[in-house]
C-alpha atoms as a PDB file:
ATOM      1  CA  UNK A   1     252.915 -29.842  97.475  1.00  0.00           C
ATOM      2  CA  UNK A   2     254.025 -27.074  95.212  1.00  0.00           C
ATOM      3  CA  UNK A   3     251.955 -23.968  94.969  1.00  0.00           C
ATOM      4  CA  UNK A   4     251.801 -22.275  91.491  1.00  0.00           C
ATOM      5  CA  UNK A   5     253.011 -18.721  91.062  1.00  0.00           C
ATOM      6  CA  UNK A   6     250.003 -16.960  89.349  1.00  0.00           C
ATOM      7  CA  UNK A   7     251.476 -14.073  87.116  1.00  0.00           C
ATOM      8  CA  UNK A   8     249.100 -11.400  86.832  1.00  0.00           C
ATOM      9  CA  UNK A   9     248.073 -10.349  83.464  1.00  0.00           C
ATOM     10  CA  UNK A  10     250.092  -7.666  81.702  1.00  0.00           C
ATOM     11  CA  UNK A  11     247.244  -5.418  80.663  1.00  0.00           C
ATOM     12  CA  UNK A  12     246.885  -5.408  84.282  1.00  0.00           C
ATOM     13  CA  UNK A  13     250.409  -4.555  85.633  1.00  0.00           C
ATOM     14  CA  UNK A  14     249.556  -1.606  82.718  1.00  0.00           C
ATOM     15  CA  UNK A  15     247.185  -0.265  84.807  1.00  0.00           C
ATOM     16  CA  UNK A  16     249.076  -0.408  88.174  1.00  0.00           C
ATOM     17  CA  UNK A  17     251.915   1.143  86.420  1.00  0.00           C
ATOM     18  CA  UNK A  18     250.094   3.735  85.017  1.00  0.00           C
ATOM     19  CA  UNK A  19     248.632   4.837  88.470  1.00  0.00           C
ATOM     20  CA  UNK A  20     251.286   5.119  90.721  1.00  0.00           C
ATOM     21  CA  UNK A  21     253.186   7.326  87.510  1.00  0.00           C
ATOM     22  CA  UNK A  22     249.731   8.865  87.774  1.00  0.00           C
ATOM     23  CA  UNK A  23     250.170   9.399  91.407  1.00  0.00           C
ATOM     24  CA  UNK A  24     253.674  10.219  91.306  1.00  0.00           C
ATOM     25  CA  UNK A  25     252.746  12.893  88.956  1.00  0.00           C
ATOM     26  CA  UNK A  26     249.944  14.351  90.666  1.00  0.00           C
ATOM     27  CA  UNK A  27     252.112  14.829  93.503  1.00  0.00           C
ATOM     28  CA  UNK A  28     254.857  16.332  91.798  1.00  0.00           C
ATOM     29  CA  UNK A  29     252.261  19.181  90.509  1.00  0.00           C
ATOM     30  CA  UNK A  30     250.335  19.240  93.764  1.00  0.00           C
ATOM     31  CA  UNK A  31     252.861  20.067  96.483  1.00  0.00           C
ATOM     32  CA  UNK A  32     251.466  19.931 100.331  1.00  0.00           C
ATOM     33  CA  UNK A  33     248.743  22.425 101.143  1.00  0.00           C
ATOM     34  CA  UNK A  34     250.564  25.256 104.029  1.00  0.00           C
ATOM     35  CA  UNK A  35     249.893  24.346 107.267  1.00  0.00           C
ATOM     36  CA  UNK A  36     246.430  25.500 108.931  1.00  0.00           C
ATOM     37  CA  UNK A  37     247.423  28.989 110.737  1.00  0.00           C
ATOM     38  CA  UNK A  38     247.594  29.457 113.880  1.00  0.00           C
ATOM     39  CA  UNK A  39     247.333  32.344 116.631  1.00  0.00           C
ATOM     40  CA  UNK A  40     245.910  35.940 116.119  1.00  0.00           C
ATOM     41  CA  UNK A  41     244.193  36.475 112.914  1.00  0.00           C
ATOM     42  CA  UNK A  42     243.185  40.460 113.499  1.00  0.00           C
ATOM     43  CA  UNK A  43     241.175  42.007 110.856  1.00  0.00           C
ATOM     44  CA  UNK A  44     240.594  45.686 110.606  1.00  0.00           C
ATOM     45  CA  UNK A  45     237.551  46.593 108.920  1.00  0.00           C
ATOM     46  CA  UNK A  46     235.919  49.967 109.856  1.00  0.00           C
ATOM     47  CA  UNK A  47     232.926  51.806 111.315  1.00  0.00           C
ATOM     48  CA  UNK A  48     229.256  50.428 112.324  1.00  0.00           C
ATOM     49  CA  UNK A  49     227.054  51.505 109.386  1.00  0.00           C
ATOM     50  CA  UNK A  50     229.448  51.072 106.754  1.00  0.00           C
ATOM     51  CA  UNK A  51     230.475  47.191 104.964  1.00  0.00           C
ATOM     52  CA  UNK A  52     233.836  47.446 105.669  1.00  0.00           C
ATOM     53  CA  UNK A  53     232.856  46.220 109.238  1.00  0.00           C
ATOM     54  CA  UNK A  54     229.476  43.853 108.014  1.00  0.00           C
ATOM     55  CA  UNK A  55     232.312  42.554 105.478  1.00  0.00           C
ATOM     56  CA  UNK A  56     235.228  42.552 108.350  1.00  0.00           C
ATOM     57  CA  UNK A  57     233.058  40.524 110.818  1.00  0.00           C
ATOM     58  CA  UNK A  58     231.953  37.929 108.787  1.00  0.00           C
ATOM     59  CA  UNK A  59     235.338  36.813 107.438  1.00  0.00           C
ATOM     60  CA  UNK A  60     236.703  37.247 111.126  1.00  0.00           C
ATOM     61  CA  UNK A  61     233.692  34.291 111.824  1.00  0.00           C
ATOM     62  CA  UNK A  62     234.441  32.323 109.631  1.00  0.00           C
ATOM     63  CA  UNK A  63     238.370  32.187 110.024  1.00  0.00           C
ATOM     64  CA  UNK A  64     237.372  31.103 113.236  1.00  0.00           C
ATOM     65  CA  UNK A  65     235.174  28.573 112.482  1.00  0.00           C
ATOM     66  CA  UNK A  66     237.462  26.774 109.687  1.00  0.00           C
ATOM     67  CA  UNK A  67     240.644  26.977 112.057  1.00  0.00           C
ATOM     68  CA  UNK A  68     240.180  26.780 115.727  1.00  0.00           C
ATOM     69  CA  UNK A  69     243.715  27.163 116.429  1.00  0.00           C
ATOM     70  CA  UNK A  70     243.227  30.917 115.398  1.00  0.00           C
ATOM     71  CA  UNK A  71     242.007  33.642 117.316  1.00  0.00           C
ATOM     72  CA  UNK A  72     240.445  35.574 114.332  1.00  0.00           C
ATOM     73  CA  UNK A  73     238.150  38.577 115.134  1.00  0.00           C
ATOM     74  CA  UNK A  74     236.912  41.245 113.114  1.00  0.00           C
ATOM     75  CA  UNK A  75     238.731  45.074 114.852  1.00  0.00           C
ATOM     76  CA  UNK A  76     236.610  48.555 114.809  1.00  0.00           C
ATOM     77  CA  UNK A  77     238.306  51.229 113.091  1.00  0.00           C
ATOM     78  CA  UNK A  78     237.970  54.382 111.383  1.00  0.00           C
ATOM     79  CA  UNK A  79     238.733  52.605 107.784  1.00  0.00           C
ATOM     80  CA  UNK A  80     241.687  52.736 105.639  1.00  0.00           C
ATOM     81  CA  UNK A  81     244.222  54.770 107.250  1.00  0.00           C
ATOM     82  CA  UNK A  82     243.482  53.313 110.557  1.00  0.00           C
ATOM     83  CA  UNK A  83     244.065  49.991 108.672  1.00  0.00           C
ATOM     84  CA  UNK A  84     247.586  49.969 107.245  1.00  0.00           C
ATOM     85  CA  UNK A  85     249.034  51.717 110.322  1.00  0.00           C
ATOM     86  CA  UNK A  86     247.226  49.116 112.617  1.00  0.00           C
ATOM     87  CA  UNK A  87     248.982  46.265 109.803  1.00  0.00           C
ATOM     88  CA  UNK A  88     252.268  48.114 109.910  1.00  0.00           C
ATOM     89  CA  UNK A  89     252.644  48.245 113.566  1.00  0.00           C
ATOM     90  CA  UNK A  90     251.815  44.520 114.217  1.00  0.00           C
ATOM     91  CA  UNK A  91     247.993  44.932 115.477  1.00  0.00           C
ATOM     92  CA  UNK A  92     246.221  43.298 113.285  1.00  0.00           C
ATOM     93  CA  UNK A  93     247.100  40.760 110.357  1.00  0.00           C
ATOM     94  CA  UNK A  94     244.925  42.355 107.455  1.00  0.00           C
ATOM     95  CA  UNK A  95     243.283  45.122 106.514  1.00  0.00           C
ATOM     96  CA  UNK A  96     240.309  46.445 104.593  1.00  0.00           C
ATOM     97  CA  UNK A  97     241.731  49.659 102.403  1.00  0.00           C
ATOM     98  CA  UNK A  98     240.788  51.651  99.464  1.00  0.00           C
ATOM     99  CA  UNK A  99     243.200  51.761  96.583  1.00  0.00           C
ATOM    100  CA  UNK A 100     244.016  55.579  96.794  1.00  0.00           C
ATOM    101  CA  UNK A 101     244.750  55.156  99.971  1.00  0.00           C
ATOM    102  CA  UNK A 102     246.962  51.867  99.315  1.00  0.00           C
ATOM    103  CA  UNK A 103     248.853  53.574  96.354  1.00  0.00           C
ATOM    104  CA  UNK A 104     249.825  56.650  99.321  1.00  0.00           C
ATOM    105  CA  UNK A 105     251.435  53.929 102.067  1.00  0.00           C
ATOM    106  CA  UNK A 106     253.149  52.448  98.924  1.00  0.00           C
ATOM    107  CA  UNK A 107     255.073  55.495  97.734  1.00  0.00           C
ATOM    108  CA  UNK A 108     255.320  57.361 100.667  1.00  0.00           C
ATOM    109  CA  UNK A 109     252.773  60.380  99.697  1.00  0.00           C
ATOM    110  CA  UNK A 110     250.618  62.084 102.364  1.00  0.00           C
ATOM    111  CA  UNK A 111     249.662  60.733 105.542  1.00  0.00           C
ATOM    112  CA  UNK A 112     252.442  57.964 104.882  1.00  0.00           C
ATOM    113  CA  UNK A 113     255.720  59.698 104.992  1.00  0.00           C
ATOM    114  CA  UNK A 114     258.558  57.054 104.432  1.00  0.00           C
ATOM    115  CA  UNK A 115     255.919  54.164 102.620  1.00  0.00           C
ATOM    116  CA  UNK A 116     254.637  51.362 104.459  1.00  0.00           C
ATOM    117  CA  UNK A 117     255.346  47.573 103.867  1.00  0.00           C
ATOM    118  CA  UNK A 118     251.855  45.919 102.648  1.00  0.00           C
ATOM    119  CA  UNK A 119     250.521  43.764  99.881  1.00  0.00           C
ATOM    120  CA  UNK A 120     247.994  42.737  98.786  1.00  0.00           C
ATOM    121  CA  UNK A 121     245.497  39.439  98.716  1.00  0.00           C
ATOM    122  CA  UNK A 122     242.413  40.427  96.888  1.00  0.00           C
ATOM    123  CA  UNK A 123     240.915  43.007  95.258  1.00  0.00           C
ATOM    124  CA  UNK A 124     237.430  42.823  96.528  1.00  0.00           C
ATOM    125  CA  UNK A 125     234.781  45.262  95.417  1.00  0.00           C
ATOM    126  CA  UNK A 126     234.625  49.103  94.414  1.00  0.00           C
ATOM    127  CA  UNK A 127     233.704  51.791  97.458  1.00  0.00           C
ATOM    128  CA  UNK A 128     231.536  54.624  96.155  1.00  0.00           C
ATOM    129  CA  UNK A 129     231.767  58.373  97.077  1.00  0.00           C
ATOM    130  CA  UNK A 130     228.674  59.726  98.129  1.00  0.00           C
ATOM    131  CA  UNK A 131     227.547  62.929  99.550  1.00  0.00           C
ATOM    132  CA  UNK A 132     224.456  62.825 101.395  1.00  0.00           C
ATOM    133  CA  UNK A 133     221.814  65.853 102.204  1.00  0.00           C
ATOM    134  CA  UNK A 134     218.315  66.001 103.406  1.00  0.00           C
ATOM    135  CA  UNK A 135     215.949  65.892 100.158  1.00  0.00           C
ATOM    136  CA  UNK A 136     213.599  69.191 101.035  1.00  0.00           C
ATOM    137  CA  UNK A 137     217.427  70.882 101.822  1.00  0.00           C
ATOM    138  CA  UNK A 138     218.711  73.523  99.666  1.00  0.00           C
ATOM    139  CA  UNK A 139     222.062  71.860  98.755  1.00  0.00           C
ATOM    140  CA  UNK A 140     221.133  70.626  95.504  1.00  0.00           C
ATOM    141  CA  UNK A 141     225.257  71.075  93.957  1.00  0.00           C
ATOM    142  CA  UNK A 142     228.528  70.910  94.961  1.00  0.00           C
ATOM    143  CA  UNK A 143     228.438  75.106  94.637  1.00  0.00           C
ATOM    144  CA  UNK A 144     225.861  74.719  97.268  1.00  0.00           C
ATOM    145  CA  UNK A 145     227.860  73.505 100.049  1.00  0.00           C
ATOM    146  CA  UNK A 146     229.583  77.028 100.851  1.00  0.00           C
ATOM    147  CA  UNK A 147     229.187  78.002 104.485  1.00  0.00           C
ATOM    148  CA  UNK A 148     227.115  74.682 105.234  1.00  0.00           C
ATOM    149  CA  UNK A 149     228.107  72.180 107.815  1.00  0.00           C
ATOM    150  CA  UNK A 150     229.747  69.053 106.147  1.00  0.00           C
ATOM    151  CA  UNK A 151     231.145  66.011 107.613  1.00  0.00           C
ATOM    152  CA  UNK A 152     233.952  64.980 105.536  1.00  0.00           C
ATOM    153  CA  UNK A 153     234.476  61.602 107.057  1.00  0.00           C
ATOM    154  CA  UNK A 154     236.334  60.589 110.611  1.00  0.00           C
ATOM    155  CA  UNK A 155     240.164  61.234 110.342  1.00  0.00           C
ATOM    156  CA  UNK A 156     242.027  58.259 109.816  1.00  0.00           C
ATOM    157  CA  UNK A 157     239.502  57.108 107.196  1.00  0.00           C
ATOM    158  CA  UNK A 158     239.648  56.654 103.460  1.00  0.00           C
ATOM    159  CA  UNK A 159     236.320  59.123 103.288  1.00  0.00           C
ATOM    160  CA  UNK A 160     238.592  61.743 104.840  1.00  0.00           C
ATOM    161  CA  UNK A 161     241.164  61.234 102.267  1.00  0.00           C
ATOM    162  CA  UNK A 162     238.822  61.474  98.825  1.00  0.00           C
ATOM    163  CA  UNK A 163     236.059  63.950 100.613  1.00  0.00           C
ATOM    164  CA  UNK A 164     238.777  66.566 101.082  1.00  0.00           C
ATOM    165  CA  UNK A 165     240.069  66.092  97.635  1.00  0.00           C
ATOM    166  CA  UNK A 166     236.765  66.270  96.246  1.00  0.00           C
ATOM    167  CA  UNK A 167     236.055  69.846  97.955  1.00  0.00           C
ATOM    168  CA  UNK A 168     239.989  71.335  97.150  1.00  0.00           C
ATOM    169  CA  UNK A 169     239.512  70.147  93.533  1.00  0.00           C
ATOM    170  CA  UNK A 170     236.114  71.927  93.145  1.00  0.00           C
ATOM    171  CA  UNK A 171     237.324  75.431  95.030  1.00  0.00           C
ATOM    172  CA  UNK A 172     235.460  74.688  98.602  1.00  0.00           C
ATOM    173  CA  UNK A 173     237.424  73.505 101.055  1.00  0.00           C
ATOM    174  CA  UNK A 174     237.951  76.380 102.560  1.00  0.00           C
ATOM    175  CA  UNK A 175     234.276  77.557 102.414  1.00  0.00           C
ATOM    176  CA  UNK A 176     232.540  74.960 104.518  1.00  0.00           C
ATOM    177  CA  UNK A 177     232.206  73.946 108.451  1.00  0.00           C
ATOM    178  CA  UNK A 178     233.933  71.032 108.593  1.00  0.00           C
ATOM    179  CA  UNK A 179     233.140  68.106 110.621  1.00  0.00           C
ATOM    180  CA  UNK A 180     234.549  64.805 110.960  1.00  0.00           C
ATOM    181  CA  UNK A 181     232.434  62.052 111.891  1.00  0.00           C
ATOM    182  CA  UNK A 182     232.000  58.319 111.198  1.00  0.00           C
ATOM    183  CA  UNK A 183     228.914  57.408 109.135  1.00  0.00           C
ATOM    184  CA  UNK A 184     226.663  56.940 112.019  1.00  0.00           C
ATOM    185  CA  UNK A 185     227.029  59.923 113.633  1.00  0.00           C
ATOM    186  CA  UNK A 186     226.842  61.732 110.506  1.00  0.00           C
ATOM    187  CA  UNK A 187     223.308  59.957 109.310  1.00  0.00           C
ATOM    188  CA  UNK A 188     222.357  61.216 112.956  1.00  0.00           C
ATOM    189  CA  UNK A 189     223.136  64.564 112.741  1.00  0.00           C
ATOM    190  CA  UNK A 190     221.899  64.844 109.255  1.00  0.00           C
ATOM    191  CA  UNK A 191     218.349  63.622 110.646  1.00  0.00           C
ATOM    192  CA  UNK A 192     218.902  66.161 113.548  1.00  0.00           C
ATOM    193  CA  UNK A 193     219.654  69.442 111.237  1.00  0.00           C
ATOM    194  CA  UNK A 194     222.846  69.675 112.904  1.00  0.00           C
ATOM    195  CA  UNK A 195     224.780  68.723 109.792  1.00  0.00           C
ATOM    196  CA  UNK A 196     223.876  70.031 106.127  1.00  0.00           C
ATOM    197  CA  UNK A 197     225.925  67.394 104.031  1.00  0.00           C
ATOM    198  CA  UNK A 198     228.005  64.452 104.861  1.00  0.00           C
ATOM    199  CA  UNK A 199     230.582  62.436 102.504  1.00  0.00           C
ATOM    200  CA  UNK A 200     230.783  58.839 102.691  1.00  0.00           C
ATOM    201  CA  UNK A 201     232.883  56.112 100.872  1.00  0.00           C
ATOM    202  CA  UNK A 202     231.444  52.836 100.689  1.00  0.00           C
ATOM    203  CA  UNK A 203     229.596  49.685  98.989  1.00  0.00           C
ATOM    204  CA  UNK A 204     226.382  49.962  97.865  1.00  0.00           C
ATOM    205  CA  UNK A 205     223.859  50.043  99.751  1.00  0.00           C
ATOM    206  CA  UNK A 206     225.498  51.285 102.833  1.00  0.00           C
ATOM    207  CA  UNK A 207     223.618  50.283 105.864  1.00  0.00           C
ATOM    208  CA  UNK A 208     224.141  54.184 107.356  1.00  0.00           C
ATOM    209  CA  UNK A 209     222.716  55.254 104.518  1.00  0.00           C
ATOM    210  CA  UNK A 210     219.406  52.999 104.649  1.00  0.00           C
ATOM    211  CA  UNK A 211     218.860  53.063 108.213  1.00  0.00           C
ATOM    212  CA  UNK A 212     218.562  57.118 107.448  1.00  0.00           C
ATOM    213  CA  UNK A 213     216.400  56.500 104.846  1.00  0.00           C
ATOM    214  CA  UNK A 214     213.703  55.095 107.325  1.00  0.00           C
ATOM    215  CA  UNK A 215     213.235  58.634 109.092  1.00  0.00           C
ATOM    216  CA  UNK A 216     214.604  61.230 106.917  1.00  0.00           C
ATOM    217  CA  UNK A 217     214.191  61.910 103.074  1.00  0.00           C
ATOM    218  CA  UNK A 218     217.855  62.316 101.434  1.00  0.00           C
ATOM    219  CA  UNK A 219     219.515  62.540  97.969  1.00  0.00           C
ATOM    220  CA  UNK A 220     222.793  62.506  96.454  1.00  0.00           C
ATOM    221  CA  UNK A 221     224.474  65.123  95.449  1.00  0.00           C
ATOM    222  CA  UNK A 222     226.432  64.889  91.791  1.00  0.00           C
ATOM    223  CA  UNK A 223     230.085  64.438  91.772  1.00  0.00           C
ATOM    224  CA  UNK A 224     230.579  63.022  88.252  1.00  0.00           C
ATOM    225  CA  UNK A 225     232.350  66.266  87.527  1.00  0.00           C
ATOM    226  CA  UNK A 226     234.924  65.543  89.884  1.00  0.00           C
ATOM    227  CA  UNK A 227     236.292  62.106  88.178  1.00  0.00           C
ATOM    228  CA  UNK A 228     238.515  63.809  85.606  1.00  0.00           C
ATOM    229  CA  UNK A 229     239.892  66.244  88.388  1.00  0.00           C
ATOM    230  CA  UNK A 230     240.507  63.027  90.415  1.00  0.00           C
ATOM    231  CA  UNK A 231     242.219  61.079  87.765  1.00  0.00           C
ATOM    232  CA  UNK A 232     244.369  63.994  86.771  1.00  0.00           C
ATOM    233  CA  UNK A 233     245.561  64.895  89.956  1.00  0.00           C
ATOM    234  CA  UNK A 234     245.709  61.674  91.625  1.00  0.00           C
ATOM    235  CA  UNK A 235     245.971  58.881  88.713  1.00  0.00           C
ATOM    236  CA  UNK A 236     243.902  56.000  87.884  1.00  0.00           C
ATOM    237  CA  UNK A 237     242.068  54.679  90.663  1.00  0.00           C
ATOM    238  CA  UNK A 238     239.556  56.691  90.607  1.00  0.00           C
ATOM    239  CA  UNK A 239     236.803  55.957  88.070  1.00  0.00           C
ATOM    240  CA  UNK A 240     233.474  58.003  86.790  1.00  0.00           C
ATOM    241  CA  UNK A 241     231.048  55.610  87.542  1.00  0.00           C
ATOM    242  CA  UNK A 242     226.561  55.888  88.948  1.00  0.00           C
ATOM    243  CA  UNK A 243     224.543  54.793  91.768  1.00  0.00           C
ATOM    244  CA  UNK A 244     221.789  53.696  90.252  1.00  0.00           C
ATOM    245  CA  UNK A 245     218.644  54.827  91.557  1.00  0.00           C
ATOM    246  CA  UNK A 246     217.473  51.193  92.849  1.00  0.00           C
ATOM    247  CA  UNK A 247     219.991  51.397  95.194  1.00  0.00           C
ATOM    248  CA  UNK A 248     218.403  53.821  97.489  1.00  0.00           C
ATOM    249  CA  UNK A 249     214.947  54.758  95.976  1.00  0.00           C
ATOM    250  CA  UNK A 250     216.489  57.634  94.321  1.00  0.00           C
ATOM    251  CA  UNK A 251     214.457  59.419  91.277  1.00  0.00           C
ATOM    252  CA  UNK A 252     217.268  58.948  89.004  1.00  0.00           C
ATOM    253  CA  UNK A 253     221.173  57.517  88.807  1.00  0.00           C
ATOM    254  CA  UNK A 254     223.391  60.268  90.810  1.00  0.00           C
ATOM    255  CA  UNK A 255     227.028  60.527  89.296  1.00  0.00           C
ATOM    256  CA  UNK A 256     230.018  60.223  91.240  1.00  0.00           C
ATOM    257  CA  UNK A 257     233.452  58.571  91.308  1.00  0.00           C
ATOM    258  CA  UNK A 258     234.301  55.158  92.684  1.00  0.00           C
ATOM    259  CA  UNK A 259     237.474  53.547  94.047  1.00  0.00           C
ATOM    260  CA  UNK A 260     238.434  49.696  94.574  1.00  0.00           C
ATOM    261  CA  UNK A 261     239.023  48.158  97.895  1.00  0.00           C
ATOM    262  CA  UNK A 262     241.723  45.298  98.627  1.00  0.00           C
ATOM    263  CA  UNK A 263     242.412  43.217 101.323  1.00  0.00           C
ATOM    264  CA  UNK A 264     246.026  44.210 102.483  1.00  0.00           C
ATOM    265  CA  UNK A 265     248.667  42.499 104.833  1.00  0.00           C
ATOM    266  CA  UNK A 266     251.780  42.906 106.182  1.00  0.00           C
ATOM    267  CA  UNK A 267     254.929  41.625 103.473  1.00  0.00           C
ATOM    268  CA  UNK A 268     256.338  39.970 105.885  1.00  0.00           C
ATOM    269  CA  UNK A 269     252.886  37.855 107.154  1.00  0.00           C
ATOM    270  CA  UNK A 270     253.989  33.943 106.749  1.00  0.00           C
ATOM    271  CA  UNK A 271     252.719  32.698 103.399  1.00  0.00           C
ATOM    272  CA  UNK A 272     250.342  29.848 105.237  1.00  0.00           C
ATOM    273  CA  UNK A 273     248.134  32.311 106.901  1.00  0.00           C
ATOM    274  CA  UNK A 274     248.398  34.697 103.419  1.00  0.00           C
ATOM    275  CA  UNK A 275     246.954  31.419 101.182  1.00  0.00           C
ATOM    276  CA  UNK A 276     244.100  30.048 103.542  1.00  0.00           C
ATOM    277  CA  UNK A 277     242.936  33.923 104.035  1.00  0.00           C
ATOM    278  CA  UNK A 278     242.641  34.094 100.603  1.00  0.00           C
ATOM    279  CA  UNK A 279     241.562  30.696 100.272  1.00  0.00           C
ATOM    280  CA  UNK A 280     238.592  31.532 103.148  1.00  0.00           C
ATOM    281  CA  UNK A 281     237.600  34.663 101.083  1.00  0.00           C
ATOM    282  CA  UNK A 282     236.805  32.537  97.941  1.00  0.00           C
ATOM    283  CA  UNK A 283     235.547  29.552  99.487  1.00  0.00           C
ATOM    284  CA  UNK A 284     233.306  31.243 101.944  1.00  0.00           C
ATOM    285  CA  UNK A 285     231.977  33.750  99.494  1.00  0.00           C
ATOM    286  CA  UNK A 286     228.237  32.664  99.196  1.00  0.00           C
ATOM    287  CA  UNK A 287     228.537  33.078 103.388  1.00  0.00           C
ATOM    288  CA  UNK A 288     229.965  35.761 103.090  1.00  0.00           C
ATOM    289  CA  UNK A 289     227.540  37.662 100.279  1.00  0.00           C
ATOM    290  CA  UNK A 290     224.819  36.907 102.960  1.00  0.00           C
ATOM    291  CA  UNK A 291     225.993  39.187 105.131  1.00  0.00           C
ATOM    292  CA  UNK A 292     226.536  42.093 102.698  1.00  0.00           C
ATOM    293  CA  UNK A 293     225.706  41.598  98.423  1.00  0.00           C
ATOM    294  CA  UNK A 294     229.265  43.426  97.807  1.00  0.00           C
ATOM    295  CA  UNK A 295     231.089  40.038  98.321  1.00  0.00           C
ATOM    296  CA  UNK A 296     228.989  38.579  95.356  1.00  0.00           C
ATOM    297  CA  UNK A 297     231.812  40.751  93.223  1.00  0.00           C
ATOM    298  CA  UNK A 298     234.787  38.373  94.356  1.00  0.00           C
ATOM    299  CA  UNK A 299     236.366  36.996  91.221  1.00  0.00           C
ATOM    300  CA  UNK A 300     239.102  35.367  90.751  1.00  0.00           C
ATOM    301  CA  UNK A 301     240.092  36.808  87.496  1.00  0.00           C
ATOM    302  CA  UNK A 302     239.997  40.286  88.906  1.00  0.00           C
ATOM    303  CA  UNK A 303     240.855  40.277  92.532  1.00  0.00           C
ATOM    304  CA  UNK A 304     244.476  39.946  91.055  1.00  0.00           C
ATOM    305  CA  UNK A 305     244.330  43.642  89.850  1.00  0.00           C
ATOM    306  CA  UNK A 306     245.806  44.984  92.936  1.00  0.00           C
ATOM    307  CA  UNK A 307     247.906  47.884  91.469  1.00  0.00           C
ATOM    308  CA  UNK A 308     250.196  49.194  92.663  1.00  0.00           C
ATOM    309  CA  UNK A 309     249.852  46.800  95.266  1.00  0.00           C
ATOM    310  CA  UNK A 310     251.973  43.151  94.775  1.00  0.00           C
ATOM    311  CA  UNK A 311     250.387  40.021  95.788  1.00  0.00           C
ATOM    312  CA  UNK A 312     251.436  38.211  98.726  1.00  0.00           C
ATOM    313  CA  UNK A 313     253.158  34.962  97.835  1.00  0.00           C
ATOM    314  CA  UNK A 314     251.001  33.399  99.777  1.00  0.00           C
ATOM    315  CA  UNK A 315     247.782  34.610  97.955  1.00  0.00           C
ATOM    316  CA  UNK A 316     249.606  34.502  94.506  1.00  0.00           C
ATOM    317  CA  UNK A 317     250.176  30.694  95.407  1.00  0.00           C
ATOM    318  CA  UNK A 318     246.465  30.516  95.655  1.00  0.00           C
ATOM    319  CA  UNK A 319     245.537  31.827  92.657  1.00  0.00           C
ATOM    320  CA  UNK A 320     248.223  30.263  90.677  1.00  0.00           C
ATOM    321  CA  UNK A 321     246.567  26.787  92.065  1.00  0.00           C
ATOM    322  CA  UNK A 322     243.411  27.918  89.879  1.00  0.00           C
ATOM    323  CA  UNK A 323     244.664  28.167  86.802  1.00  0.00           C
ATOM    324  CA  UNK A 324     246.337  24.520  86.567  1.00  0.00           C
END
């Protein structure tokens, strides 16, 4: 008994054809994901009070949770300074840092004699300067800080950096007690009358800065005069910007300058754990924005804008997958 070869339609062998080119295609275009990292994934964020660490912790979690094989946790610092030596030394994988600060360890100026080797993966949001007093104080103007006591940020930290700019720039450095404390301590001593003014550099709101709010009256002191000084002297990062009132129950907007943060690394991290960090960040972000609204201002189109900071390759192979 003979069995009959069926011979399947042609429209049909059409269709097969048409999906394994399909396939073929789609794998040519869609090379293998990087492996899943593994090992120490040590972020350095910065001081209680401040969303650098809020931020810091919360990514460290959820690295954690999305890759067992890693031992991700968030690491206490003093902030930006703190950050890229920690990166540049092998300590810790990435690195919350302000822009100013960035464009100094690229180019060798300041505290970073010789450059240091870091990239970028994201920028993330903009830190705001802000100098804090008590509100029935008499420091109502930056003239009004001569021979007060004013923290100007712990040393090691990007408020150290753009604090001490701000007071050479307008004439004053010279003519205040200096202190330098993290934003905690500072908030305390403020509440205690044993400091007249502190600086800070952060998101908005900064938890420091609220938790104060619950004892002590403040305001903000105007620094919008000090944005063209800043730009001049020290290029483009810095921008004239507001916090609005809202943001601390202020009576009005206070002027002042802001600066972009990034998420830095080390050039030479491998490219796997570069893409699924940045991957994490963008894929985690309503998690993330729980913990602190700042990480609502991820976007894709701007967290390229990383001057003068290159992308990693690893993060620029992210972002390139976007825009297929």
């Amino acid at each position: 008994m003979s069995v009959a070869r069926v011979r399947a339609p042609r429209w049909r062998t059409a269709v097969v054809l048409a999906a394994v080119l399909t396939t073929i295609v789609t794998a040519c275009a869609n090379p293998a994901l990087p492996a899943a990292p593994r090992g120490p994934i040590r972020i350095a964020s910065g001081s209680a009070g401040g969303v650098y660490a809020l931020y810091g912790g919360a990514l460290a979690h959820l690295v954690r949770q999305r890759f067992p094989e890693t031992a991700a946790e968030p690491i206490t610092t003093v902030g930006s300074v703190e950050n890229i030596e920690l990166i540049t030394a092998g300590k810790a994988e990435a690195g919350f840092v302000l822009a100013d600060i960035a464009s100094d360890a690229v180019t060798g100026r300041e505290a970073f004699p010789g450059g240091r080797p870091i990239v970028a993966l994201a920028r993330l949001y903009d830190n705001y300067v802000q100098l804090v007093v008590r509100a029935n104080g008499p420091i109502r103007t930056m003239a009004d800080l001569a021979g007060r006591r004013v923290s100007i940020g712990a040393k090691g930290s990007g408020t150290a950096v753009v604090s001490e700019r701000v007071l050479r720039l307008a004439g004053l450095y010279d003519d205040v007690v200096l202190a330098h404390e993290e934003i905690s301590p500072s908030a305390r001593a403020l509440e205690l009358g044993e400091l007249d003014a502190f600086f800070w550099s952060g998101g908005l709101p900064s938890e420091g800065i609220t938790g104060l709010r619950a004892s002590t009256p403040v305001r903000l002191i105007d620094l919008g005069q000090t944005a063209g000084m800043l730009t001049r002297q020290y290029g483009e990062l810095y921008t004239e910007t507001t916090v609005p009132a809202s943001v601390y129950g202020l009576a009005d907007e206070v002027g002042t300058v802001s600066v972009p943060n990034y998420l830095v690394v080390h050039r030479d991290l491998p490219e796997p754990a570069a893409y699924w960090l940045t991957r994490t960040l963008f894929e985690e972000q309503p998690r993330l924005a729980d913990v602190h609204g700042e990480a609502r201002r991820l976007d894709a189109g701007s967290a390229i804008m990383t001057y003068p900071l290159d992308l990693h390759p690893g993060a620029a192979r992210w972002y390139r997958r976007q825009h297929r």
